[in-house]
C-alpha atoms as a PDB file:
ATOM      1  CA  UNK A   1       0.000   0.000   0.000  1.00  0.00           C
ATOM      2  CA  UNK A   2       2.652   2.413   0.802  1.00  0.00           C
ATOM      3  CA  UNK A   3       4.801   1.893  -2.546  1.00  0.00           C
ATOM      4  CA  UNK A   4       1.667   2.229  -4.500  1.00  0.00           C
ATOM      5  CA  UNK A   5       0.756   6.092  -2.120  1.00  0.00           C
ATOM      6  CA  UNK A   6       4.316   7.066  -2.499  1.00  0.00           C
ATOM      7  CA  UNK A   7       4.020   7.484  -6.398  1.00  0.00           C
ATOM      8  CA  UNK A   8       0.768   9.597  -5.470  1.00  0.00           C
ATOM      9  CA  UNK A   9       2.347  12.059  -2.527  1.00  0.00           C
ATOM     10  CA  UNK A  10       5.266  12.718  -4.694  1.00  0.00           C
ATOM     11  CA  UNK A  11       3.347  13.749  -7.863  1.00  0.00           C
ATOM     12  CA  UNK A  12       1.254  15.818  -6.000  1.00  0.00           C
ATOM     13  CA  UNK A  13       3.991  17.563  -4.371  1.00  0.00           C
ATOM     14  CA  UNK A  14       5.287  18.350  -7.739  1.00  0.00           C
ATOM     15  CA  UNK A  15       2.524  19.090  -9.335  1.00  0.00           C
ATOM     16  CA  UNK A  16       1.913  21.790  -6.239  1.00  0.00           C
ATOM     17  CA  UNK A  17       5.498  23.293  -7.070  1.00  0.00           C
ATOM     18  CA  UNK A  18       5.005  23.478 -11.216  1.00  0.00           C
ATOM     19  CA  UNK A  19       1.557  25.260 -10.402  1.00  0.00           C
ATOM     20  CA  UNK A  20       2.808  27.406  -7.795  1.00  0.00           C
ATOM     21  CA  UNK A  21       6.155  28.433 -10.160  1.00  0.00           C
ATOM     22  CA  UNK A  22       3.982  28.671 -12.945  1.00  0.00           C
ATOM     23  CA  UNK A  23       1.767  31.587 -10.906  1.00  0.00           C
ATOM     24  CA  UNK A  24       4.422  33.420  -9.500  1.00  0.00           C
ATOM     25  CA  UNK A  25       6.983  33.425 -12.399  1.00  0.00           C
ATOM     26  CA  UNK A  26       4.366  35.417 -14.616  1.00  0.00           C
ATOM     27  CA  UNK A  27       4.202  38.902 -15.116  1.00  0.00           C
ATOM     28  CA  UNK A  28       0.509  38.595 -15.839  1.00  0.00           C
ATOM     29  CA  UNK A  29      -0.511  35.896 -13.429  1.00  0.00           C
ATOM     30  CA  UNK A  30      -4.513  36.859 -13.503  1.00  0.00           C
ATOM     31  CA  UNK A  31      -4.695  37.257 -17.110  1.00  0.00           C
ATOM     32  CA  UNK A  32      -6.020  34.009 -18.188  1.00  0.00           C
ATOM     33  CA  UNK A  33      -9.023  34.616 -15.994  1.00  0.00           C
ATOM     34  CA  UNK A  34      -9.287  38.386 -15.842  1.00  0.00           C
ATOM     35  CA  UNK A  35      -9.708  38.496 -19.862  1.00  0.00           C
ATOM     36  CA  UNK A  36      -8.511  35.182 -21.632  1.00  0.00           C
ATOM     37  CA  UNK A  37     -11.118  32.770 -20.537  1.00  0.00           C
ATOM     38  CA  UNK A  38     -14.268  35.306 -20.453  1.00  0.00           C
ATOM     39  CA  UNK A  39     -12.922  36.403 -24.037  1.00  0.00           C
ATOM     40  CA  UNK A  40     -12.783  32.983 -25.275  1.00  0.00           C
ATOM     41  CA  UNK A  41     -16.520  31.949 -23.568  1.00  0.00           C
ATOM     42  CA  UNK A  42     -18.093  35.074 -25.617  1.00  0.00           C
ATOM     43  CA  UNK A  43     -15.768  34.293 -28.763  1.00  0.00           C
ATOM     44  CA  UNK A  44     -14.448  37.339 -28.670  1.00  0.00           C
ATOM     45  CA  UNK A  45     -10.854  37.011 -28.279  1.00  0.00           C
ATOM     46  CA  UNK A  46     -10.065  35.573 -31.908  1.00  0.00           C
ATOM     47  CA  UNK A  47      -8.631  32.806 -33.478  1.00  0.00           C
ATOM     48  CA  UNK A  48      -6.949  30.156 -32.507  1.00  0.00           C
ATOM     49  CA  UNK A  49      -8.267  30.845 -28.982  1.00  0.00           C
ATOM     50  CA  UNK A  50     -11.592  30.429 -29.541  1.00  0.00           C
ATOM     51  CA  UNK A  51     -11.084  27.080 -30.901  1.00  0.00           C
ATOM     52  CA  UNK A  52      -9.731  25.751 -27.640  1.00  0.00           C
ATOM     53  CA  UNK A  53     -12.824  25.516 -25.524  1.00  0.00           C
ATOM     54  CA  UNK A  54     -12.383  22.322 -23.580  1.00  0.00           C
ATOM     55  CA  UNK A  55     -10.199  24.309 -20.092  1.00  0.00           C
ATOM     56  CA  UNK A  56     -12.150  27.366 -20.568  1.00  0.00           C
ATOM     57  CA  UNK A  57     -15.907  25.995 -20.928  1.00  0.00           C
ATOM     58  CA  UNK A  58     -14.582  23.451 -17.635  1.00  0.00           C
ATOM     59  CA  UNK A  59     -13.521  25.730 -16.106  1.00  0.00           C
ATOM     60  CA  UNK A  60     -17.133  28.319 -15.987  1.00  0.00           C
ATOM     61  CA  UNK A  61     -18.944  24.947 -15.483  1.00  0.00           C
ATOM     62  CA  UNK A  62     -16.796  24.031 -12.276  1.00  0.00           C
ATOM     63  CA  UNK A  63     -17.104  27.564 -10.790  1.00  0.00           C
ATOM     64  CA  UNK A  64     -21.229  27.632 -11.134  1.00  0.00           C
ATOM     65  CA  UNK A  65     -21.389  23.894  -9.671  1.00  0.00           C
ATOM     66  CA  UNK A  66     -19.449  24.801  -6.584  1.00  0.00           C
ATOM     67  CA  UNK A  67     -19.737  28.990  -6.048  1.00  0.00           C
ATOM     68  CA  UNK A  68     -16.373  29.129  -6.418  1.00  0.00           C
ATOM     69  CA  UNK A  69     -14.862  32.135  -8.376  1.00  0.00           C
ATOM     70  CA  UNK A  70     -13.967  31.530 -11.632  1.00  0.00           C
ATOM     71  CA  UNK A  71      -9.930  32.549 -10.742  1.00  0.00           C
ATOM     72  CA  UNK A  72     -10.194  30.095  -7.821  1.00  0.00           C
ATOM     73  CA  UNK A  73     -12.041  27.326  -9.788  1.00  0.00           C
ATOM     74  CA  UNK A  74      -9.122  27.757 -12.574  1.00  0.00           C
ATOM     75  CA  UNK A  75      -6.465  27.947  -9.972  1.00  0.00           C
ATOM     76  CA  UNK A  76      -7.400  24.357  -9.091  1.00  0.00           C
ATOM     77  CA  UNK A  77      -8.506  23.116 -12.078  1.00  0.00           C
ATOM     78  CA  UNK A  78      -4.897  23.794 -13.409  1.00  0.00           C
ATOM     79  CA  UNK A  79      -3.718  22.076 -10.153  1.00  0.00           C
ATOM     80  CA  UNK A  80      -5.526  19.022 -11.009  1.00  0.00           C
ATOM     81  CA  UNK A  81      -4.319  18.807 -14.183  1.00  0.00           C
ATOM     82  CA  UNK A  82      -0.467  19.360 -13.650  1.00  0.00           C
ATOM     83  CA  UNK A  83      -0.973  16.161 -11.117  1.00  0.00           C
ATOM     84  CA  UNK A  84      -2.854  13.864 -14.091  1.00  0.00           C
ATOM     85  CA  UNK A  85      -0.482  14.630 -16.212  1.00  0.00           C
ATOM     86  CA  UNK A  86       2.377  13.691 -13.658  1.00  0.00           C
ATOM     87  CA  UNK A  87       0.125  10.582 -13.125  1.00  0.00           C
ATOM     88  CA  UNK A  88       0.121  10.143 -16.929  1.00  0.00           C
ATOM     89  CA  UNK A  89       3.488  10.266 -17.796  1.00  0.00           C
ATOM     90  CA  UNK A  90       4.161   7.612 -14.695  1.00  0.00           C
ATOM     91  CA  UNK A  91       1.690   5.287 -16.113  1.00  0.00           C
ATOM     92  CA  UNK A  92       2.710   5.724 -19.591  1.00  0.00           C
ATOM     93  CA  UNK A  93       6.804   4.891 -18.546  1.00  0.00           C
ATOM     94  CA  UNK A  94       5.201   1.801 -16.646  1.00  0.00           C
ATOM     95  CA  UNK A  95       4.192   0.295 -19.822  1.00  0.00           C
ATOM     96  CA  UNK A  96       7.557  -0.484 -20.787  1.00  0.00           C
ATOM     97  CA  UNK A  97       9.864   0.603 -17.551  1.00  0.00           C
ATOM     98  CA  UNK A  98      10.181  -0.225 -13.985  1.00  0.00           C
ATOM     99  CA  UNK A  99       8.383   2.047 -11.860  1.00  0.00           C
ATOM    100  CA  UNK A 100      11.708   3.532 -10.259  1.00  0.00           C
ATOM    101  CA  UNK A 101      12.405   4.327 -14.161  1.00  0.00           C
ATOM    102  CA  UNK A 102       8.534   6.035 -14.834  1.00  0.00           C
ATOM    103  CA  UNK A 103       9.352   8.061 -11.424  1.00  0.00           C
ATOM    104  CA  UNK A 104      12.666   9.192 -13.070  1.00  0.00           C
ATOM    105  CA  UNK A 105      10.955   9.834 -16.409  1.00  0.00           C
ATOM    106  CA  UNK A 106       8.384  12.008 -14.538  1.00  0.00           C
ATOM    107  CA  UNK A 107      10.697  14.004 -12.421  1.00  0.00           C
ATOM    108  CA  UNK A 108      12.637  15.138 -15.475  1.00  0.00           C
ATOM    109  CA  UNK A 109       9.399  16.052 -16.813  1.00  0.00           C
ATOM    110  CA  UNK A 110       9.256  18.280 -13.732  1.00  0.00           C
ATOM    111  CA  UNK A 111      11.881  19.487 -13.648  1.00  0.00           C
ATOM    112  CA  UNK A 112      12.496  20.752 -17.134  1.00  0.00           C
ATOM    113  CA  UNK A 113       8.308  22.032 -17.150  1.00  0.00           C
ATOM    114  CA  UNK A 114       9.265  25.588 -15.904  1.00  0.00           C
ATOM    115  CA  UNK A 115      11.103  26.567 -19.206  1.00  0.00           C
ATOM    116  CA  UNK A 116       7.816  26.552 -20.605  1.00  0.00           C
ATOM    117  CA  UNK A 117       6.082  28.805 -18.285  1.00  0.00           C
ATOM    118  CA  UNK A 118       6.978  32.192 -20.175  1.00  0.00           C
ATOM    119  CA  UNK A 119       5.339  35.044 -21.900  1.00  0.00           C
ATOM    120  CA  UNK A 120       3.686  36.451 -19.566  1.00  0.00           C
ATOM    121  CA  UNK A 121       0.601  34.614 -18.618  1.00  0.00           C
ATOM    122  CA  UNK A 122      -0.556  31.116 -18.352  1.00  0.00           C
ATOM    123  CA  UNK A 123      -2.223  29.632 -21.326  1.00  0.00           C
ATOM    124  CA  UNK A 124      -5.205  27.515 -19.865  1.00  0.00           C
ATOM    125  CA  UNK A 125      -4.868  24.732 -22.569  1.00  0.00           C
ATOM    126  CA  UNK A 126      -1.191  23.889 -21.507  1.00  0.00           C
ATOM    127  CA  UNK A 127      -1.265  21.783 -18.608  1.00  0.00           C
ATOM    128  CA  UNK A 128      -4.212  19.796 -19.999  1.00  0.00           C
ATOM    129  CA  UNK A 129      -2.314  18.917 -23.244  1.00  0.00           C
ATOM    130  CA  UNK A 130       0.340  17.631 -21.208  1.00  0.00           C
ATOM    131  CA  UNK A 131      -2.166  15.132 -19.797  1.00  0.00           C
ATOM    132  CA  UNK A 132      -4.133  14.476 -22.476  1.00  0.00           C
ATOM    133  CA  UNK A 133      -1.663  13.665 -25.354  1.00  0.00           C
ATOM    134  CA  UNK A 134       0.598  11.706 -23.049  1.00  0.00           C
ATOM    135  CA  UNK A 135      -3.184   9.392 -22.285  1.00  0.00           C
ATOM    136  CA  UNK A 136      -3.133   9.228 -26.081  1.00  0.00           C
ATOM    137  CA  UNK A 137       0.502   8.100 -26.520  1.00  0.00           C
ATOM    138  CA  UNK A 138      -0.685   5.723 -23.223  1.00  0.00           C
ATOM    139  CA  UNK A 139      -3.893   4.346 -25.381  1.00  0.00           C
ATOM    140  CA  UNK A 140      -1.524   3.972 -28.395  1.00  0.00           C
ATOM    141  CA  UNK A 141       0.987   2.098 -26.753  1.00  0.00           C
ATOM    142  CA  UNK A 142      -1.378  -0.045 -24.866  1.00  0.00           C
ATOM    143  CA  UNK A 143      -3.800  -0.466 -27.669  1.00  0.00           C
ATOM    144  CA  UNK A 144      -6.918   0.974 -26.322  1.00  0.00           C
ATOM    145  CA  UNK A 145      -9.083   2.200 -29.065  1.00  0.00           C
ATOM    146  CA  UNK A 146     -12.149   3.198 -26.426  1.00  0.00           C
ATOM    147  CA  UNK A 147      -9.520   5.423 -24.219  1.00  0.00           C
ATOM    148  CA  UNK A 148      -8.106   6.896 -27.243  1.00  0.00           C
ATOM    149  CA  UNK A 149     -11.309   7.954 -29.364  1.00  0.00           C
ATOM    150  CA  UNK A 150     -12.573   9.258 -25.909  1.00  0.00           C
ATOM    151  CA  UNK A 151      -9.254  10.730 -25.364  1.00  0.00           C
ATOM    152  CA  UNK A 152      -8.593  12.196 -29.224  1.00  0.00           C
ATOM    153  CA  UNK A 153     -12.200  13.910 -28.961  1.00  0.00           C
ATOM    154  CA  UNK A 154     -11.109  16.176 -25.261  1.00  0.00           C
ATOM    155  CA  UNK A 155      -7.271  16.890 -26.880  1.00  0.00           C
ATOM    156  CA  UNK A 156      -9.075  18.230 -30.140  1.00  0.00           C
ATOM    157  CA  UNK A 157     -11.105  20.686 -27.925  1.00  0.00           C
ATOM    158  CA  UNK A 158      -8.469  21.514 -26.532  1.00  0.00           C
ATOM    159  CA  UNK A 159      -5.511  21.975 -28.625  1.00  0.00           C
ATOM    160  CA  UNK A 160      -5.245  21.225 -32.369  1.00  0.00           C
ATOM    161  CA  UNK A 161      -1.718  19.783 -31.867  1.00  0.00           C
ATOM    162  CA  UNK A 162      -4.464  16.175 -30.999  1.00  0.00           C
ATOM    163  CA  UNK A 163      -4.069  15.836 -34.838  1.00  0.00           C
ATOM    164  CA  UNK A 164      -0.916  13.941 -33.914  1.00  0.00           C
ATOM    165  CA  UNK A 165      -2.045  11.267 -31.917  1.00  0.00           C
ATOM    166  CA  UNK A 166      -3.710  10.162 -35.456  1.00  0.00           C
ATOM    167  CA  UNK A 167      -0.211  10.351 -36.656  1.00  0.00           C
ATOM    168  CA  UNK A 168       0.872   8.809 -34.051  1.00  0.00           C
ATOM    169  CA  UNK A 169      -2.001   6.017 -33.932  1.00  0.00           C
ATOM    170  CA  UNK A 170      -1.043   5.445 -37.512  1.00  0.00           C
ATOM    171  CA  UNK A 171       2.288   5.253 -36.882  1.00  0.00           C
ATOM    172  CA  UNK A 172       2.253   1.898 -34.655  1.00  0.00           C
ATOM    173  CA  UNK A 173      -0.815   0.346 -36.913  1.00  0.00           C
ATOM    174  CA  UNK A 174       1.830   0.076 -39.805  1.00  0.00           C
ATOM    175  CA  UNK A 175       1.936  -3.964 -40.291  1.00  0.00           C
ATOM    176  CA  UNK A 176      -1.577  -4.002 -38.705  1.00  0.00           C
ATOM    177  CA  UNK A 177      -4.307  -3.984 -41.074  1.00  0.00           C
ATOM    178  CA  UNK A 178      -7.180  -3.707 -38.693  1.00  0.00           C
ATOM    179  CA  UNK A 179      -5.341  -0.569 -36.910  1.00  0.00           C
ATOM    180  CA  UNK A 180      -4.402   0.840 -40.226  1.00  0.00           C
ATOM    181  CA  UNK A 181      -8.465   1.021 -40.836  1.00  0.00           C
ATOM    182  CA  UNK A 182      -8.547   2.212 -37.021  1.00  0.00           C
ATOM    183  CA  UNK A 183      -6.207   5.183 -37.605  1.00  0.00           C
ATOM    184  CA  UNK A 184      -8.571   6.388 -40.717  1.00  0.00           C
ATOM    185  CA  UNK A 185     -11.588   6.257 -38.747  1.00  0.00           C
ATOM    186  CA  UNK A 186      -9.466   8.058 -35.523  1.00  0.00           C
ATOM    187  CA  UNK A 187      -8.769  10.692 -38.754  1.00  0.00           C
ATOM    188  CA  UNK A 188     -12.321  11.191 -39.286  1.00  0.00           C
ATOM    189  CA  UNK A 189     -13.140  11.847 -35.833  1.00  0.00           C
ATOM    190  CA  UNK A 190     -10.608  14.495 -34.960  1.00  0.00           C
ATOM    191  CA  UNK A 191     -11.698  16.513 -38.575  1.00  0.00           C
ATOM    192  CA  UNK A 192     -15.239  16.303 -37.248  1.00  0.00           C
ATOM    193  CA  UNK A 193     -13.773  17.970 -34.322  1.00  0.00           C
ATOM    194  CA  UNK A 194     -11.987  20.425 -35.960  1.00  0.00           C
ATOM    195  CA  UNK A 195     -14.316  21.533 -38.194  1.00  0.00           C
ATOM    196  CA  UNK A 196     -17.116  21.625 -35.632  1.00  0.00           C
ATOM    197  CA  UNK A 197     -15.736  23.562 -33.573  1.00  0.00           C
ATOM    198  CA  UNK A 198     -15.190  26.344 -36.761  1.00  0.00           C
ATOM    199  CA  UNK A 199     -18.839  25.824 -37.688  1.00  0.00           C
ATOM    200  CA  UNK A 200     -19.849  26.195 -33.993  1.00  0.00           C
ATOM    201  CA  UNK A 201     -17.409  29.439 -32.998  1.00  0.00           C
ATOM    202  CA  UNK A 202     -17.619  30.769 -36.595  1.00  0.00           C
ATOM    203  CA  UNK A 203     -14.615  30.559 -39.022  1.00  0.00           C
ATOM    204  CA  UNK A 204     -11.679  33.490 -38.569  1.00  0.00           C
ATOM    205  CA  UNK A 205      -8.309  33.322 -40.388  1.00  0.00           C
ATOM    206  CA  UNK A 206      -4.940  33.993 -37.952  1.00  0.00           C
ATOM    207  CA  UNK A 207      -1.461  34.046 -39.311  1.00  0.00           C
ATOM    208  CA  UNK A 208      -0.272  30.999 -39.917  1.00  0.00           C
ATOM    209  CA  UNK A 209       2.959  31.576 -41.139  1.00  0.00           C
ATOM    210  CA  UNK A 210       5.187  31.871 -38.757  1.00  0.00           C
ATOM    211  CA  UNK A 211       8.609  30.941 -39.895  1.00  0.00           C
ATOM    212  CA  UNK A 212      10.350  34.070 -40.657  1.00  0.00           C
ATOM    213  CA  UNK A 213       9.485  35.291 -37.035  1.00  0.00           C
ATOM    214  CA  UNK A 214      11.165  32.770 -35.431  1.00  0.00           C
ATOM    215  CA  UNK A 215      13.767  33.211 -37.709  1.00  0.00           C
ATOM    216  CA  UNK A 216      14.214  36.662 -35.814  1.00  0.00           C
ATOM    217  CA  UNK A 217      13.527  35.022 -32.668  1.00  0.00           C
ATOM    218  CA  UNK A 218      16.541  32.898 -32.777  1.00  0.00           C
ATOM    219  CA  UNK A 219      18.879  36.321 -33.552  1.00  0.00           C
ATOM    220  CA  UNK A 220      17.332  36.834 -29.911  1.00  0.00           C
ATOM    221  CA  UNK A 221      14.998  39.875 -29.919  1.00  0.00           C
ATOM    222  CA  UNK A 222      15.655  43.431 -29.746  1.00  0.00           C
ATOM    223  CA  UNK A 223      17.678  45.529 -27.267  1.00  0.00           C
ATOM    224  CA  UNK A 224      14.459  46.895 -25.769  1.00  0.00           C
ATOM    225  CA  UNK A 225      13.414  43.720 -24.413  1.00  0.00           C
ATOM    226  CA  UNK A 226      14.872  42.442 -21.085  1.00  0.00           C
ATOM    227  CA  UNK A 227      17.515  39.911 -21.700  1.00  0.00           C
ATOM    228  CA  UNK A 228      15.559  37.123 -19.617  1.00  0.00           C
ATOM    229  CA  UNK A 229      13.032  37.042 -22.153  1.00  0.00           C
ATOM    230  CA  UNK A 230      15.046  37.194 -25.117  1.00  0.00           C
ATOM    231  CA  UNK A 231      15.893  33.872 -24.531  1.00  0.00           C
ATOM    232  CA  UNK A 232      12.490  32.126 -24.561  1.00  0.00           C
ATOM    233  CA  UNK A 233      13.227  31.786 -28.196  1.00  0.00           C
ATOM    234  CA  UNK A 234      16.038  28.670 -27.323  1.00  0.00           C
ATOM    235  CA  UNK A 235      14.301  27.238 -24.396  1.00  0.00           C
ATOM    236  CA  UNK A 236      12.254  24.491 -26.419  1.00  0.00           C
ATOM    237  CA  UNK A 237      16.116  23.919 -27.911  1.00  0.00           C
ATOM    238  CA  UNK A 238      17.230  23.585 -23.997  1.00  0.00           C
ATOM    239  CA  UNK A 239      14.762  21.558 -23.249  1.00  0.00           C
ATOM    240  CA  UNK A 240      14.312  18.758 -25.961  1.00  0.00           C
ATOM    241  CA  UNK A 241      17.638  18.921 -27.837  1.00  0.00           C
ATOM    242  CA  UNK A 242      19.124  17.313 -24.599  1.00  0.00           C
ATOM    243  CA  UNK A 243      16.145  14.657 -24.419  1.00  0.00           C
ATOM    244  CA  UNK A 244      16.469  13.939 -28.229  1.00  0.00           C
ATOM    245  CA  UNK A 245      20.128  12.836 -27.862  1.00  0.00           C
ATOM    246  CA  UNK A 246      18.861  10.719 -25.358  1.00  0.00           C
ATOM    247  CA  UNK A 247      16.224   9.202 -27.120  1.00  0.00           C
ATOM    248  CA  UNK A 248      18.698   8.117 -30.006  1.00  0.00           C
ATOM    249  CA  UNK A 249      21.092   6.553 -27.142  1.00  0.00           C
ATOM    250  CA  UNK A 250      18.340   4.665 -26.170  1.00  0.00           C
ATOM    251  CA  UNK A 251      17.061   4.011 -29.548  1.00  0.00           C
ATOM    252  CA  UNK A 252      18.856   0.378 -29.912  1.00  0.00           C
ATOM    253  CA  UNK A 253      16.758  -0.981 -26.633  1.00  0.00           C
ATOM    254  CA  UNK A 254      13.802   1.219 -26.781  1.00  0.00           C
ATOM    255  CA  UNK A 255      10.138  -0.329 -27.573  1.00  0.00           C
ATOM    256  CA  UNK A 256       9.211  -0.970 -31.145  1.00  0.00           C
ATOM    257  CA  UNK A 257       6.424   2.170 -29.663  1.00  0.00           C
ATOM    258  CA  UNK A 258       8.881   4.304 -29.037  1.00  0.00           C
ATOM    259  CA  UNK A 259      10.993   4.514 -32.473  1.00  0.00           C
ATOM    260  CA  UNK A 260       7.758   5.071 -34.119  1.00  0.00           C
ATOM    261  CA  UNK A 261       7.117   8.280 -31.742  1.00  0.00           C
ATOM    262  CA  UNK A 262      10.117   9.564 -33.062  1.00  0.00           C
ATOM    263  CA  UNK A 263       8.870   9.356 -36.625  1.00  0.00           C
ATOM    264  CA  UNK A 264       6.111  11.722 -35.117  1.00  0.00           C
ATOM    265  CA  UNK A 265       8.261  13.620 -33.099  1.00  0.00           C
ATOM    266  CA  UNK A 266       9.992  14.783 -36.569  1.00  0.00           C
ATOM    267  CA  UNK A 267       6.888  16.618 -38.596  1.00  0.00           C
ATOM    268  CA  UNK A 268       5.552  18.521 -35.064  1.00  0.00           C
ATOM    269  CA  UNK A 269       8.981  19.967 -34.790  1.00  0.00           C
ATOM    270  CA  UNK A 270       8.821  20.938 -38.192  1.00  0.00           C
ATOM    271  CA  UNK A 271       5.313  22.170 -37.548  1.00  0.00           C
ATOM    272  CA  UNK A 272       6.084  24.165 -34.405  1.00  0.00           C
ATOM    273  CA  UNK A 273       8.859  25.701 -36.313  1.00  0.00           C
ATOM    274  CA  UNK A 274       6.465  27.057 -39.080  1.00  0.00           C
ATOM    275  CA  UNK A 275       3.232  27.724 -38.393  1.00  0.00           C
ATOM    276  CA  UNK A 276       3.779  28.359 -34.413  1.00  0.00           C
ATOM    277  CA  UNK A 277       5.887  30.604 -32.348  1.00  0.00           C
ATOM    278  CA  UNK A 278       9.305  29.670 -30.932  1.00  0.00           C
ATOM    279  CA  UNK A 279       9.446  32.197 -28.292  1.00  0.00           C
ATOM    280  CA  UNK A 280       6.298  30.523 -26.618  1.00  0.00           C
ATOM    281  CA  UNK A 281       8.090  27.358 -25.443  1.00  0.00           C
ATOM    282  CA  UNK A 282       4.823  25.611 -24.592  1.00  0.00           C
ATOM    283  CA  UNK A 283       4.371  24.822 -28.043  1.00  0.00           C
ATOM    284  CA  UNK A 284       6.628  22.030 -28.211  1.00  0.00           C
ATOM    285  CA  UNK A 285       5.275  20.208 -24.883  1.00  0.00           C
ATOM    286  CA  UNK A 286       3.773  16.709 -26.596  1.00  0.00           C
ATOM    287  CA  UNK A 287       7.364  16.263 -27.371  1.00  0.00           C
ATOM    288  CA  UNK A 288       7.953  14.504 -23.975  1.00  0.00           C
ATOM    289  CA  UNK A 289       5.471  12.061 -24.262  1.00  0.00           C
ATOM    290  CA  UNK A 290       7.101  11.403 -27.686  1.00  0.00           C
ATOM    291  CA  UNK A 291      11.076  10.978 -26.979  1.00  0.00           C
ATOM    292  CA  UNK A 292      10.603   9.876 -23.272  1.00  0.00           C
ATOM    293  CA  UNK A 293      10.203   5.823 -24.290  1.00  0.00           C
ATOM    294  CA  UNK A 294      13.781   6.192 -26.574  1.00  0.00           C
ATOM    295  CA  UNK A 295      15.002   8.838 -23.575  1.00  0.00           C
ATOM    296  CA  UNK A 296      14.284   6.528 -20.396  1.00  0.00           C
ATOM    297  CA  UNK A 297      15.767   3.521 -22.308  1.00  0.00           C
ATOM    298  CA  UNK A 298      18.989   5.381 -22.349  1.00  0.00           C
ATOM    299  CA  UNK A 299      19.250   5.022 -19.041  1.00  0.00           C
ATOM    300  CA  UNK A 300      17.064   2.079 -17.838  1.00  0.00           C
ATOM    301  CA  UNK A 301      16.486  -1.551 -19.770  1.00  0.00           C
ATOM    302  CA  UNK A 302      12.879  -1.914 -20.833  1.00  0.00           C
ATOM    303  CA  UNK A 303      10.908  -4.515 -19.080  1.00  0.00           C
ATOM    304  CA  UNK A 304       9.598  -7.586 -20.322  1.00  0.00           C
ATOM    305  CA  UNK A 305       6.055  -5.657 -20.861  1.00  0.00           C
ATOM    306  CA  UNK A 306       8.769  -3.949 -24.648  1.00  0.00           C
ATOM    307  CA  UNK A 307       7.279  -6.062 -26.700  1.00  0.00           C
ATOM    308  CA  UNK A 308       6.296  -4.573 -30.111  1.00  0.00           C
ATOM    309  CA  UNK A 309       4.240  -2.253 -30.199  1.00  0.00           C
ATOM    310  CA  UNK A 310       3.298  -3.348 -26.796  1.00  0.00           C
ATOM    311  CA  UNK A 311       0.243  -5.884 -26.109  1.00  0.00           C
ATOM    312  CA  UNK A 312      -3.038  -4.664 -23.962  1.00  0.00           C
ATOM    313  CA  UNK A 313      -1.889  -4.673 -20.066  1.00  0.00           C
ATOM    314  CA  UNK A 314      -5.308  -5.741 -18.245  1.00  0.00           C
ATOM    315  CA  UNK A 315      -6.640  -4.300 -15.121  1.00  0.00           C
ATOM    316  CA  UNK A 316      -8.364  -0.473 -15.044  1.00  0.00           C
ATOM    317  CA  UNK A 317      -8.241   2.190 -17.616  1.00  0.00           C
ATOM    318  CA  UNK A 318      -4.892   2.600 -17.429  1.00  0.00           C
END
């Protein structure tokens, strides 16, 4: 009982100190409620916001349930989700690892989380796609159509980056013919999402090109902005280019799973370099779900649960 509560205390402890960091090292620490969230309710605030309803429309629902305000309700609704996605990412590692490895996958998660807390305020879809794409890489890996198409569905309202657990579904169903038919279906259901949620909100362009921008991001911005923040534009770089060598240490031992994350791993860099901004670090956050496998096998020998692809683990949801 206590090795199984241990886990539990310690992810919650963490998950207190990346939501507590991620209030207090913002400039703008009320924003998301004070304007963002209200903005996005009304559809006011504009494109791609308004497109991300799942945190926001949770969030007004929680705070008329319980009476609490709507900054208190998101306060601990973003709580809740920093531990699930701790709890995730534990889970996920077990597939493959021993839990003193999933525990060392995790913490680096933790540790390394902060660099994405900049500009300014905290984006209320962040945290949750933490939790939510690492469940889909979890429902991938452990071949769980129900969790995923439940899971795919709450990631599209939330974040468009969900488009990649298709990829990613497809991915692994190469060699699988009943998977392959699986990952056009999964296809399906994510458009449906995605244009719903334009026919529902009403369709506004943004700008989607974003490449030359970050080329001037990575010349660091100008002199008028504080040196601290002129280097948001290389923390995704601190972050992952450390956990990619990893991941291709590890690659010779690492699940058949995790090599084809990697193939995944490639286009959403390539995506987040183009048609996203660099200087918002957050952007590139499903790419821990996708290099931890290859990373953790780097340091740790995958348990006898590696086989390809990996095979259905029974017991629970997860």
């Amino acid at each position: 009982m206590v090795n199984r509560l241990l886990p539990l205390a310690l992810y919650l402890t963490i998950a207190v100190a990346s939501g507590f960091s991620d209030l207090r090292m913002r400039a703008y620490p009320t924003y998301a409620t004070d304007q963002y969230i209200p903005k996005v309710l009304d559809g006011s605030y504009g494109a791609p916001a308004i497109y991300r309803v799942l945190v926001p429309y949770s969030v007004k629902a929680a705070s008329e349930a319980t009476g609490i305000s709507l900054g208190g309700t998101w306060l601990a609704m973003r709580l809740a989700w920093f531990f699930a996605a701790y709890l995730v990412l534990d889970r996920y590692l077990r597939t493959w690892f021993t839990p003193a490895a999933a525990v060392g996958g995790t913490l680096l998660v933790a540790a390394t989380l902060p660099l994405t807390f900049t500009n300014s305020w905290a984006h209320p879809d962040h945290a949750a796609e933490l939790a939510l794409f690492t469940l889909g890489c979890l429902a991938v890996a452990r071949k769980r159509d129900i969790l995923f198409a439940v899971v795919l569905a709450l990631a599209a309202l939330n974040r468009e980056t969900a488009g990649f657990l298709v990829l990613l579904y497809a991915a692994a169903a190469i060699g699988d013919p009943r998977r392959v038919r699986m990952s056009l279906l999964f296809a399906v259901e994510f458009a449906v999402v995605f244009a719903g949620l334009r026919l529902w909100r009403g369709f506004e362009h943004y700008e989607y090109w974003q490449f030359a921008k970050n080329l001037v991001f990575l010349k660091l911005l100008p002199e008028a902005y504080d040196p601290y923040y002129r280097s948001y534009a290389y923390f995704g770089l601190v972050i992952f280019a450390p956990l990619a060598l990893a991941a291709m240490c590890g690659l010779r031992r690492a699940p058949a799973f995790a090599r084809r994350a990697l193939w995944v791993a490639l286009p959403f860099v390539a995506t987040g370099l183009t048609i996203s901004s660099i200087i918002e670090s957050r952007i590139f956050t499903p790419l821990y779900p996708l290099l931890l496998p290859a990373a953790v096998a780097a340091w740790w020998e995958p348990t006898g649960n590696s086989a390809p692809l990996a095979k259905p683990i029974s017991g629970g949801v997860l």
